[in-house]
C-alpha atoms as a PDB file:
ATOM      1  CA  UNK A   1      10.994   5.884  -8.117  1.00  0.00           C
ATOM      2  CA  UNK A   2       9.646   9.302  -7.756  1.00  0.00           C
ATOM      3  CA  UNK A   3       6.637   9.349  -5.925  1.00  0.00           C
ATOM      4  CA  UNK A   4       5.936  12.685  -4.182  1.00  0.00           C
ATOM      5  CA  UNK A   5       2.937  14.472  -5.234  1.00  0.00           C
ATOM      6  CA  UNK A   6       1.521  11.714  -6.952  1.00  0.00           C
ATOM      7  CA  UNK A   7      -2.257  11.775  -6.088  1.00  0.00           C
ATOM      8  CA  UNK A   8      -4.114   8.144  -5.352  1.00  0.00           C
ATOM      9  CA  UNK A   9      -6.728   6.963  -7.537  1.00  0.00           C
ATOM     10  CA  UNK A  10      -8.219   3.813  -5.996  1.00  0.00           C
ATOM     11  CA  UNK A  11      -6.570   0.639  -4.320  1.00  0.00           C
ATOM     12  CA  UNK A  12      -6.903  -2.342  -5.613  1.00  0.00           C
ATOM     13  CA  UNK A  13      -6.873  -5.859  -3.622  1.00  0.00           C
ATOM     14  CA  UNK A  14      -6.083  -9.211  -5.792  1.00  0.00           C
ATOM     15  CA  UNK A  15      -6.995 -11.494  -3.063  1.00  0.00           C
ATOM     16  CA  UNK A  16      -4.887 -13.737  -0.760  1.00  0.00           C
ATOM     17  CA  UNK A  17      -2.347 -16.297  -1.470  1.00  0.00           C
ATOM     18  CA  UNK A  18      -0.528 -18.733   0.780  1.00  0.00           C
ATOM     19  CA  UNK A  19       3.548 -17.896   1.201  1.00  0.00           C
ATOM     20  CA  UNK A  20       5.377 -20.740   3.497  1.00  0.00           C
ATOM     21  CA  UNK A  21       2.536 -20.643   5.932  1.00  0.00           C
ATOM     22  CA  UNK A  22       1.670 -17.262   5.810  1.00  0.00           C
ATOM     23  CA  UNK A  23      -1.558 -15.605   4.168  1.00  0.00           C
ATOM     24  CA  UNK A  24      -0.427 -12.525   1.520  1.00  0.00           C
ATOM     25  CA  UNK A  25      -2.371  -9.960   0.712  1.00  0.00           C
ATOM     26  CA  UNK A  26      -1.754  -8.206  -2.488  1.00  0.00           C
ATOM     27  CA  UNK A  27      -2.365  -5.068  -3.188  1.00  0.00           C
ATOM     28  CA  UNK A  28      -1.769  -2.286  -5.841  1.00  0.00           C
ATOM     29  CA  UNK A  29      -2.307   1.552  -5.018  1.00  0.00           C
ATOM     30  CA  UNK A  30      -3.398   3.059  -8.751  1.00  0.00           C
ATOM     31  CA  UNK A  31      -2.222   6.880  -9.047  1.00  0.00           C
ATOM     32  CA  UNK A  32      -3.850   9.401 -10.371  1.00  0.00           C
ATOM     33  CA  UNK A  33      -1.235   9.715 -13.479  1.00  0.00           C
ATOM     34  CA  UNK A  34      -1.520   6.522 -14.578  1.00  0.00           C
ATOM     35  CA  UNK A  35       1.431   4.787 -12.622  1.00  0.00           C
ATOM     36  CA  UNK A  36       1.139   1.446 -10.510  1.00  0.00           C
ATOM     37  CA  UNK A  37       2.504   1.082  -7.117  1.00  0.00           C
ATOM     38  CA  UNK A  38       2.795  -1.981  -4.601  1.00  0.00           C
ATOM     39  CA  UNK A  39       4.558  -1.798  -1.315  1.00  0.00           C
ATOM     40  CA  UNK A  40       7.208  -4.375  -0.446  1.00  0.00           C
ATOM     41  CA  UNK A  41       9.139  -6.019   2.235  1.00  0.00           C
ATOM     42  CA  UNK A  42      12.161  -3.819  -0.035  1.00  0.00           C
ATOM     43  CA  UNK A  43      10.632  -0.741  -0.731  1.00  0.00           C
ATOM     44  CA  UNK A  44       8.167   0.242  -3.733  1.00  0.00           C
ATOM     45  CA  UNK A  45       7.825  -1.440  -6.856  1.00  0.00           C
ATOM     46  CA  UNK A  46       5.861  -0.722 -10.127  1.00  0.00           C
ATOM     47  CA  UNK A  47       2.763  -3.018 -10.202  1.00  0.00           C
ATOM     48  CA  UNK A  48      -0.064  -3.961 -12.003  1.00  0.00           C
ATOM     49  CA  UNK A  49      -3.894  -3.984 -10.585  1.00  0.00           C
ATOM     50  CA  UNK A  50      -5.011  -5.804 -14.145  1.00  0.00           C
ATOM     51  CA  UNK A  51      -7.533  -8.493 -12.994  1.00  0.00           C
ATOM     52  CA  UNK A  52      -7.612  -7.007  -9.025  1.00  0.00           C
ATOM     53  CA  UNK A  53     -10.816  -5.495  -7.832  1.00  0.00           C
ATOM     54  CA  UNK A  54     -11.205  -1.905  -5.985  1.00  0.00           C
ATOM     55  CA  UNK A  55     -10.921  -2.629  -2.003  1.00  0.00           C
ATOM     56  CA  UNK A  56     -13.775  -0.118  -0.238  1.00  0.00           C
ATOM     57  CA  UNK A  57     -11.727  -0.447   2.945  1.00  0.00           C
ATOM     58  CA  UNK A  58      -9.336   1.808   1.340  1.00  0.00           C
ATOM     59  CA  UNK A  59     -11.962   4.374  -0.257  1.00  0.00           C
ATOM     60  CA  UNK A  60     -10.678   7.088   2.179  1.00  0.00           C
ATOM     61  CA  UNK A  61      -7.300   6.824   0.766  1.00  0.00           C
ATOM     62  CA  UNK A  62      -8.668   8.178  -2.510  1.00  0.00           C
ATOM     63  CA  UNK A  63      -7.386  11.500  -3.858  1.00  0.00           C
ATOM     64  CA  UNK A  64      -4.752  12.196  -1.061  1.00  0.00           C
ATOM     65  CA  UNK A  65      -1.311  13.015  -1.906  1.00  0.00           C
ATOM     66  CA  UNK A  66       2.016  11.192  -1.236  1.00  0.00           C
ATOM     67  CA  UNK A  67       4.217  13.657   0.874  1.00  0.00           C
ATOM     68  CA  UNK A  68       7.234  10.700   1.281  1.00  0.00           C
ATOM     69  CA  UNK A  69       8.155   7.212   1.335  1.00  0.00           C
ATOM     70  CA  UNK A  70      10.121   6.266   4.479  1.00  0.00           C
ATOM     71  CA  UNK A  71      11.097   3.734   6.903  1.00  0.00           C
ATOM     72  CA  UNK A  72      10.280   3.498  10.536  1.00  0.00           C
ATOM     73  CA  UNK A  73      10.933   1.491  13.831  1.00  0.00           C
ATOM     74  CA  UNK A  74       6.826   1.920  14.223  1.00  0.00           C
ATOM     75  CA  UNK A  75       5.823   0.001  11.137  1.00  0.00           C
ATOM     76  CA  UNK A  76       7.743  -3.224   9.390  1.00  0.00           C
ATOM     77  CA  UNK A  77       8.362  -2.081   5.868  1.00  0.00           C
ATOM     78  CA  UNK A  78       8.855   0.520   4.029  1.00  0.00           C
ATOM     79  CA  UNK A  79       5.473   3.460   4.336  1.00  0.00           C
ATOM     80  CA  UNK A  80       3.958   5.948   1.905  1.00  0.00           C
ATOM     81  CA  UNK A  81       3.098   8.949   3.871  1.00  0.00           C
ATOM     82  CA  UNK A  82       0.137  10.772   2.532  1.00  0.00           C
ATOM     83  CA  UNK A  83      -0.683  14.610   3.455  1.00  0.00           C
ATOM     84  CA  UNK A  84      -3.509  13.383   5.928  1.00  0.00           C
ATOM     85  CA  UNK A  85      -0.677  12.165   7.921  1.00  0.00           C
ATOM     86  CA  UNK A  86      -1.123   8.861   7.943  1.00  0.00           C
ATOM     87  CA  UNK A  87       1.225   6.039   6.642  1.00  0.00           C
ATOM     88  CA  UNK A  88       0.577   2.768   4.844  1.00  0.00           C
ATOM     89  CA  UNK A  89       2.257   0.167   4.551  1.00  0.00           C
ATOM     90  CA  UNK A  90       2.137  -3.818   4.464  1.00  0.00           C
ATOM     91  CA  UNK A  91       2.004  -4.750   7.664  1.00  0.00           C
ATOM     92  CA  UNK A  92       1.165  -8.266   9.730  1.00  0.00           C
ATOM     93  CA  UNK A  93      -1.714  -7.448  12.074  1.00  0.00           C
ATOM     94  CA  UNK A  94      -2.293 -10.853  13.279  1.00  0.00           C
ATOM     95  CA  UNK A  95       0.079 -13.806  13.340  1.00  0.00           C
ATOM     96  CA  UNK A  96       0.350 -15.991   9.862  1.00  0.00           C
ATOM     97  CA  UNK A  97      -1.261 -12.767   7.534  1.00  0.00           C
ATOM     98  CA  UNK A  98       0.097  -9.983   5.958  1.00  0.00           C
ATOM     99  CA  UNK A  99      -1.810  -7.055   4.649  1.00  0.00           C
ATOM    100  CA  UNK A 100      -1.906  -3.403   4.543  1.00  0.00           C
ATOM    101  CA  UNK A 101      -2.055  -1.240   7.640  1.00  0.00           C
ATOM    102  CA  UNK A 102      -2.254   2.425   8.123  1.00  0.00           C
ATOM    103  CA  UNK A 103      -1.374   4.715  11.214  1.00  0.00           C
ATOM    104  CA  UNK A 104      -1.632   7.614  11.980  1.00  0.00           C
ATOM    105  CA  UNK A 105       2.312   9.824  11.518  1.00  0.00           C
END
């Protein structure tokens, strides 16, 4: 999936649900042409934000570009990196949840 120099739109959050102990986060980054994204243990996958709600915490994410999606020994999955250099990805920042993280690249 071709994702370079797609602009973000909003993220959306569709709550948590319990996974073999384990709360999940989902959520779905909305581009600015019209595509669905959702970042995965395996990489990115087309998703859809139907019924999810706008997450603020994210706000700042808003209108930056995706320079690359890549893998690194500093984060557990697969990142987006944006042209603010920072990555995001779905990351575990305390034991038994997993949500997304950013850092800075």
């Amino acid at each position: 999936m071709e994702l370079i120099g797609e602009e973000i739109a909003a993220v959306v959050h569709g709550g948590g649900t319990e996974v073999e102990g384990v709360l999940v986060d989902r959520y779905v980054i909305l581009l600015k042409s019209g595509r669905s994204i959702e970042l995965t243990m395996d990489g990115v996958i087309e998703a859809s934000g139907t019924g999810m709600l706008c997450d603020p915490v994210f706000d700042w994410m808003i209108g930056l570009k995706i320079e690359a999606v890549e893998l690194s020994d500093f984060w557990p999955t697969p990142g987006l990196r944006l042209n603010n250099r920072r990555v995001v990805f779905m990351g575990s920042p305390a034991p038994y949840y997993w949500g997304l993280e950013d850092r800075e690249a």
